[in-house]
N, C-alpha and C. Protein backbone atom coordinates (compact mmCIF):
# COMPACT_ATOMS: atom_id res chain seq x y z
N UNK A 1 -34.07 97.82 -182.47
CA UNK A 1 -34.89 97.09 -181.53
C UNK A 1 -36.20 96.63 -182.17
N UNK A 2 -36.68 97.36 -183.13
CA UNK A 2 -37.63 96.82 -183.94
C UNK A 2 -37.41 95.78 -184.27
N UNK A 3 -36.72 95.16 -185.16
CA UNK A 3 -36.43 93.59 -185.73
C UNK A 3 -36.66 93.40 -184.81
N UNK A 4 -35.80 93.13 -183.82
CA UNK A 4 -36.01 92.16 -182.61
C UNK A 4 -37.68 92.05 -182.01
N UNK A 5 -38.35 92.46 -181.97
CA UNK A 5 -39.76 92.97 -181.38
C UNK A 5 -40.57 92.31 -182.07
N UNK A 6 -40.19 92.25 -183.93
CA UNK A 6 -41.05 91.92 -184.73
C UNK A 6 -40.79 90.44 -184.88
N UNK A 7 -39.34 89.82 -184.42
CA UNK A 7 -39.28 88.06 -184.57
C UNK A 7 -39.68 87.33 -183.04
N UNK A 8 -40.16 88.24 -181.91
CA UNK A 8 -40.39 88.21 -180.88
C UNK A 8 -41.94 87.30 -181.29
N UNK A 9 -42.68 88.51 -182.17
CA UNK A 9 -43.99 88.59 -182.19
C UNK A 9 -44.14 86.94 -183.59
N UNK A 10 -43.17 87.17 -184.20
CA UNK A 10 -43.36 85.80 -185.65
C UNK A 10 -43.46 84.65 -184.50
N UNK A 11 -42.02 84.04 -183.71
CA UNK A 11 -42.14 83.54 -182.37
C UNK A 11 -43.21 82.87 -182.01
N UNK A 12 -43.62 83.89 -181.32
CA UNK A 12 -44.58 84.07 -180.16
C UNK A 12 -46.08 83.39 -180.94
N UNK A 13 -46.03 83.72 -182.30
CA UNK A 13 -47.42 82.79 -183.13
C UNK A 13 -47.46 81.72 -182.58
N UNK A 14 -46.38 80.42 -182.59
CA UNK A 14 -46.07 79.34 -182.70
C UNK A 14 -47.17 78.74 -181.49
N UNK A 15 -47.53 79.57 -180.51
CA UNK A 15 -47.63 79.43 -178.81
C UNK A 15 -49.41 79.34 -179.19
N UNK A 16 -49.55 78.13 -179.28
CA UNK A 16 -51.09 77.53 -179.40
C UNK A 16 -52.03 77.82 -178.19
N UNK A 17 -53.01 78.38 -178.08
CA UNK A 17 -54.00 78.66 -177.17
C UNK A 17 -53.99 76.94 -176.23
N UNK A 18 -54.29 77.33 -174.79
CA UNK A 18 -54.15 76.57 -174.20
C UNK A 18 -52.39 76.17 -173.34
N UNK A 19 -51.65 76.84 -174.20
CA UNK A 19 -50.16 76.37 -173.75
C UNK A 19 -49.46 77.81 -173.24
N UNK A 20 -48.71 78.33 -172.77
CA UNK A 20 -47.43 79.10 -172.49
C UNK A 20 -45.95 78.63 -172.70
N UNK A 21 -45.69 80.03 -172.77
CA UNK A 21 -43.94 79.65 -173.34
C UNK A 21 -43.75 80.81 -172.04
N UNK A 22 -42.45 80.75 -171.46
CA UNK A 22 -41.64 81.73 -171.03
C UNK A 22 -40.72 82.70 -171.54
N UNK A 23 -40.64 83.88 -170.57
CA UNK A 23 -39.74 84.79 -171.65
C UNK A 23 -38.22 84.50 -171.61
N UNK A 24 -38.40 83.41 -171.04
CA UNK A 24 -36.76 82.91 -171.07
C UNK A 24 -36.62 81.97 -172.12
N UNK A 25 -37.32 81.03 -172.39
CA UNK A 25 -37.45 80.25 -173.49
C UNK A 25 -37.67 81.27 -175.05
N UNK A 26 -38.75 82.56 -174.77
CA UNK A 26 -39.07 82.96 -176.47
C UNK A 26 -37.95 83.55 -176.18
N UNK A 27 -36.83 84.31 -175.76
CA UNK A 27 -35.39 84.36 -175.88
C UNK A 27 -34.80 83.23 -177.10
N UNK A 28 -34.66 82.22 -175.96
CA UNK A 28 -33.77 81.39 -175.92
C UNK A 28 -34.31 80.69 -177.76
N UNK A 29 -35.08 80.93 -178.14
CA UNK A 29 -36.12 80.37 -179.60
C UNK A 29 -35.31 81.52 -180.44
N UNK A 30 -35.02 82.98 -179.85
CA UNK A 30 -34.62 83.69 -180.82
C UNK A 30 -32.65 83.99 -180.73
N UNK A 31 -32.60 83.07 -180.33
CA UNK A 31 -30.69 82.68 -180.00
C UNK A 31 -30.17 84.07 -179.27
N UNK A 32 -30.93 84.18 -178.13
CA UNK A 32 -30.63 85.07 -177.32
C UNK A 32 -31.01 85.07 -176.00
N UNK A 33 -30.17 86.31 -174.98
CA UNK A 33 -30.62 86.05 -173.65
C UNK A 33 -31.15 87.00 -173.12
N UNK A 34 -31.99 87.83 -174.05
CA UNK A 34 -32.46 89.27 -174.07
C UNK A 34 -34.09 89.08 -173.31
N UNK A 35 -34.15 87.97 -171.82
CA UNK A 35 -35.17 87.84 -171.51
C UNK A 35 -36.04 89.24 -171.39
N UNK A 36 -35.24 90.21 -170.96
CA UNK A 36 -36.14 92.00 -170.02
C UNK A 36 -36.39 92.05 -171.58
N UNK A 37 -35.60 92.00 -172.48
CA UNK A 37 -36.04 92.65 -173.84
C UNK A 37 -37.53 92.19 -174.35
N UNK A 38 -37.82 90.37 -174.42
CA UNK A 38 -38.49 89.92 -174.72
C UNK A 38 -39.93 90.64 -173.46
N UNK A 39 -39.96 90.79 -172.69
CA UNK A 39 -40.99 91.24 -171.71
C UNK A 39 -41.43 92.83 -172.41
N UNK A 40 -40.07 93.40 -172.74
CA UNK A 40 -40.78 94.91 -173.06
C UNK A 40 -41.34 94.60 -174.88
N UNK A 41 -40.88 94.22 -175.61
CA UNK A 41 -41.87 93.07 -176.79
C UNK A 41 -42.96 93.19 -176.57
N UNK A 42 -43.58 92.34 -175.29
CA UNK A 42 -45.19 91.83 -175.05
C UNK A 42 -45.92 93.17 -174.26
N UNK A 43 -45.13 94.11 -173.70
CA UNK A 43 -45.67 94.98 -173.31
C UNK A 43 -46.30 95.73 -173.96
N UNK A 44 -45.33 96.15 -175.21
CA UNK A 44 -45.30 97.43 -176.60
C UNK A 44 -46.33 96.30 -177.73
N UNK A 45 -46.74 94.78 -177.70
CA UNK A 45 -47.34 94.26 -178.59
C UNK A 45 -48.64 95.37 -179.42
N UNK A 46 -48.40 95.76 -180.04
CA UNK A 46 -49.16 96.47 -180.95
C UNK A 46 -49.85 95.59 -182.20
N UNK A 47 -50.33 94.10 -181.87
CA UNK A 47 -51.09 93.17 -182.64
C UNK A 47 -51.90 92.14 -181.53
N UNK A 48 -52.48 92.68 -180.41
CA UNK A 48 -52.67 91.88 -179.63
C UNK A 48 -54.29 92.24 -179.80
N UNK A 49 -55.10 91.27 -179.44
CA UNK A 49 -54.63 89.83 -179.46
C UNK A 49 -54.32 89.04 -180.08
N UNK A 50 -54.23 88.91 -181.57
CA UNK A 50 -53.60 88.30 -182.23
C UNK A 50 -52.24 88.02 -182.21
N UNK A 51 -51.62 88.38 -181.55
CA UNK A 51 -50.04 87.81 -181.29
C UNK A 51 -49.97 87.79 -179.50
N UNK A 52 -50.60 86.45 -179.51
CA UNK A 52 -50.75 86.51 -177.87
C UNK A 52 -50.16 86.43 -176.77
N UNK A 53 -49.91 88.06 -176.35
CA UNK A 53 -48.72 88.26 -175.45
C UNK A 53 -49.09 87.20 -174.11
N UNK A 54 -50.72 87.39 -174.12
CA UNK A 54 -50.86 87.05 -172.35
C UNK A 54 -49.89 85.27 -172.23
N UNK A 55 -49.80 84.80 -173.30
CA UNK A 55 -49.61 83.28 -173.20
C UNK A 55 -47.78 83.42 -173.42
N UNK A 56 -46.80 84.45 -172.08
CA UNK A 56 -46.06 84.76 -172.01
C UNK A 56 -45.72 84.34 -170.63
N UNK A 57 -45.24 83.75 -169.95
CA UNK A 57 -45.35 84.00 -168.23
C UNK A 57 -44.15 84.01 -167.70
N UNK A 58 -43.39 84.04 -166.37
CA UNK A 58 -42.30 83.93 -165.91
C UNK A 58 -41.92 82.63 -165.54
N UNK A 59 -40.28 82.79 -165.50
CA UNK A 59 -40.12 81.01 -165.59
C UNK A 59 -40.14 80.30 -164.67
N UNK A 60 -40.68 80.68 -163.54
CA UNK A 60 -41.18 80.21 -162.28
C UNK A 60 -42.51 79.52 -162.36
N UNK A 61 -43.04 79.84 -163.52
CA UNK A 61 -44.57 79.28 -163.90
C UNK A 61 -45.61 80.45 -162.98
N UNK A 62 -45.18 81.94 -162.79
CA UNK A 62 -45.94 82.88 -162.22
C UNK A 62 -46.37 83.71 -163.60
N UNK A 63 -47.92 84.14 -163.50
CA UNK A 63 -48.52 84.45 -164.62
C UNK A 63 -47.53 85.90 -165.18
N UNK A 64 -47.08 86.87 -164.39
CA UNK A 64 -46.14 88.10 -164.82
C UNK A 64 -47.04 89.06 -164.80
N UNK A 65 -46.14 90.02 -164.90
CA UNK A 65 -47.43 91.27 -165.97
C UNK A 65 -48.05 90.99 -166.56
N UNK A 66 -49.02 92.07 -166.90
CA UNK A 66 -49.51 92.10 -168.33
C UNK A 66 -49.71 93.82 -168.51
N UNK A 67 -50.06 94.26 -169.81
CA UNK A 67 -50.07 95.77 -169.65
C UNK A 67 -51.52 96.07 -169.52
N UNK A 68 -52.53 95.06 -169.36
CA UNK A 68 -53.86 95.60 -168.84
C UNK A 68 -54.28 94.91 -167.63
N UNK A 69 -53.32 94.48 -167.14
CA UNK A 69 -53.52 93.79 -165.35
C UNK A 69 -53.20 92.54 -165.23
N UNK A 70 -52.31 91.87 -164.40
CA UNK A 70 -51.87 90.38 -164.18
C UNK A 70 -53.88 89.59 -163.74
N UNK A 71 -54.72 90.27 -163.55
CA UNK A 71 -55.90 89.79 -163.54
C UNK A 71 -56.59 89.41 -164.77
N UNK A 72 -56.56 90.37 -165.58
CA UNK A 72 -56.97 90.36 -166.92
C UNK A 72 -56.35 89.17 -167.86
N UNK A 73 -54.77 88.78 -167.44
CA UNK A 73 -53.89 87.86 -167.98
C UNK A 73 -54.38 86.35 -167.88
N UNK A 74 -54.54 86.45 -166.48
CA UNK A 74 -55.43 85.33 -165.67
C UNK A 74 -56.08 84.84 -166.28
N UNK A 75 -57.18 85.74 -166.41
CA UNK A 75 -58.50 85.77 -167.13
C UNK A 75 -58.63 84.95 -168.45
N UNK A 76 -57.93 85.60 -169.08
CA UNK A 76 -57.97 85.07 -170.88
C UNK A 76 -57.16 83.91 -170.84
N UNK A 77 -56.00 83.36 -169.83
CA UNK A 77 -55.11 82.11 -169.70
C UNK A 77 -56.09 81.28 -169.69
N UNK A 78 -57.19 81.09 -168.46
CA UNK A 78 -58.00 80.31 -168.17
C UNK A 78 -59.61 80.07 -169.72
N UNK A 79 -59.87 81.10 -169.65
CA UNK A 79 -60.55 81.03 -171.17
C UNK A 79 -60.00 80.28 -171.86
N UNK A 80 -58.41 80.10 -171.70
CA UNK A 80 -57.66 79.65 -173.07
C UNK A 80 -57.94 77.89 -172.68
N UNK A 81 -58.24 77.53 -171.63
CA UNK A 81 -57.84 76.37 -170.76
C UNK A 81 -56.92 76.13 -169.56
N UNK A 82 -56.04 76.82 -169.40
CA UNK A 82 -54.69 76.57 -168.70
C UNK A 82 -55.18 77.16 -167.27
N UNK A 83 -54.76 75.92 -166.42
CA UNK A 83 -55.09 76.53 -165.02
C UNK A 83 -53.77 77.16 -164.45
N UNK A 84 -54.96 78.28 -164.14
CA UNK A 84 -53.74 79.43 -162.81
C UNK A 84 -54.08 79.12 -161.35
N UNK A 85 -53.30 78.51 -160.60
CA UNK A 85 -53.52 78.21 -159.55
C UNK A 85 -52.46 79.24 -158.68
N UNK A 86 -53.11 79.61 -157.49
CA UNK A 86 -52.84 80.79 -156.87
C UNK A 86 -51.42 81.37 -157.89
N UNK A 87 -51.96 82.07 -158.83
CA UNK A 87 -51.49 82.95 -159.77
C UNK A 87 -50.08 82.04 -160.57
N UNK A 88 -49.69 80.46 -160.55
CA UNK A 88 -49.18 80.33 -161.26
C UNK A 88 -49.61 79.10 -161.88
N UNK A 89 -48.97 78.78 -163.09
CA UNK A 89 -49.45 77.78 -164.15
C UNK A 89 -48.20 76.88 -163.85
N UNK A 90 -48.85 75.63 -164.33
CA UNK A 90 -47.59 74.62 -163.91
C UNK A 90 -46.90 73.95 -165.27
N UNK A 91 -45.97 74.59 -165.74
CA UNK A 91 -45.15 74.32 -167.32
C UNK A 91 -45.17 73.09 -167.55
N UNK A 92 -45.30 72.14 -166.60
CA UNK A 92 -44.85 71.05 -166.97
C UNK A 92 -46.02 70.27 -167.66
N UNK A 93 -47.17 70.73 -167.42
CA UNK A 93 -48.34 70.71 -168.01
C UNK A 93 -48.76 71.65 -169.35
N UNK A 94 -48.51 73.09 -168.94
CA UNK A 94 -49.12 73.83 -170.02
C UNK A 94 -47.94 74.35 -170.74
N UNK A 95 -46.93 74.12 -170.50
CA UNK A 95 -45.31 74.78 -171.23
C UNK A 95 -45.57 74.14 -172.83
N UNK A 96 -45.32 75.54 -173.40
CA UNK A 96 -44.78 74.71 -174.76
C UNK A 96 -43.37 75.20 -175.55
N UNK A 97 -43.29 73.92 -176.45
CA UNK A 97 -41.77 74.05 -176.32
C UNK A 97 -41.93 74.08 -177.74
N UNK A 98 -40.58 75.12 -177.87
CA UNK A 98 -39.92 75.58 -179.58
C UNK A 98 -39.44 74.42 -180.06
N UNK A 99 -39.57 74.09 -181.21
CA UNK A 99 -38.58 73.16 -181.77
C UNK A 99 -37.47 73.60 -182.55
């Protein structure tokens, strides 16, 4: 489960301040459908903030967990730029996409 955790986190670089990816998409980037897997990844992130879990959200465009408060997540989204409007972000605006 390590590998997996650690190409989660290579991934997850790509995700430029200001934008979000979903954990269905950083899956789907690592040719898999291991979305719950990718969530417990950003939970256990042991390089954060530098591998920025918060810019992770659900694919509903709802901000998700975070392991220090869906407030705290909020928080640093909006710092980043990206508006949370009653707790969700709208992908079609701030989504970013793997190539």
């Amino acid at each position: 489960m390590r590998n997996f955790y650690e190409e989660c986190y290579n991934i997850l670089k790509k995700v430029p301040k200001g934008k979000v990816t979903t954990y269905k998409n950083l899956a789907r980037a690592l040719n898999s459908k291991a979305y719950r897997a990718v969530g417990t990844a950003m939970n256990k992130n042991p390089y954060a903030p530098k591998i920025p879990c918060h810019r992770v959200v659900n694919s509903d465009g709802k901000a998700g967990k975070f392991a220090h408060g869906t407030a705290k997540k909020v928080k640093m989204l909006r710092s980043e730029g990206v508006d949370v409007v009653d707790g969700k972000i709208d992908l079609k605006k701030f989504g970013f996409k793997f190539r």
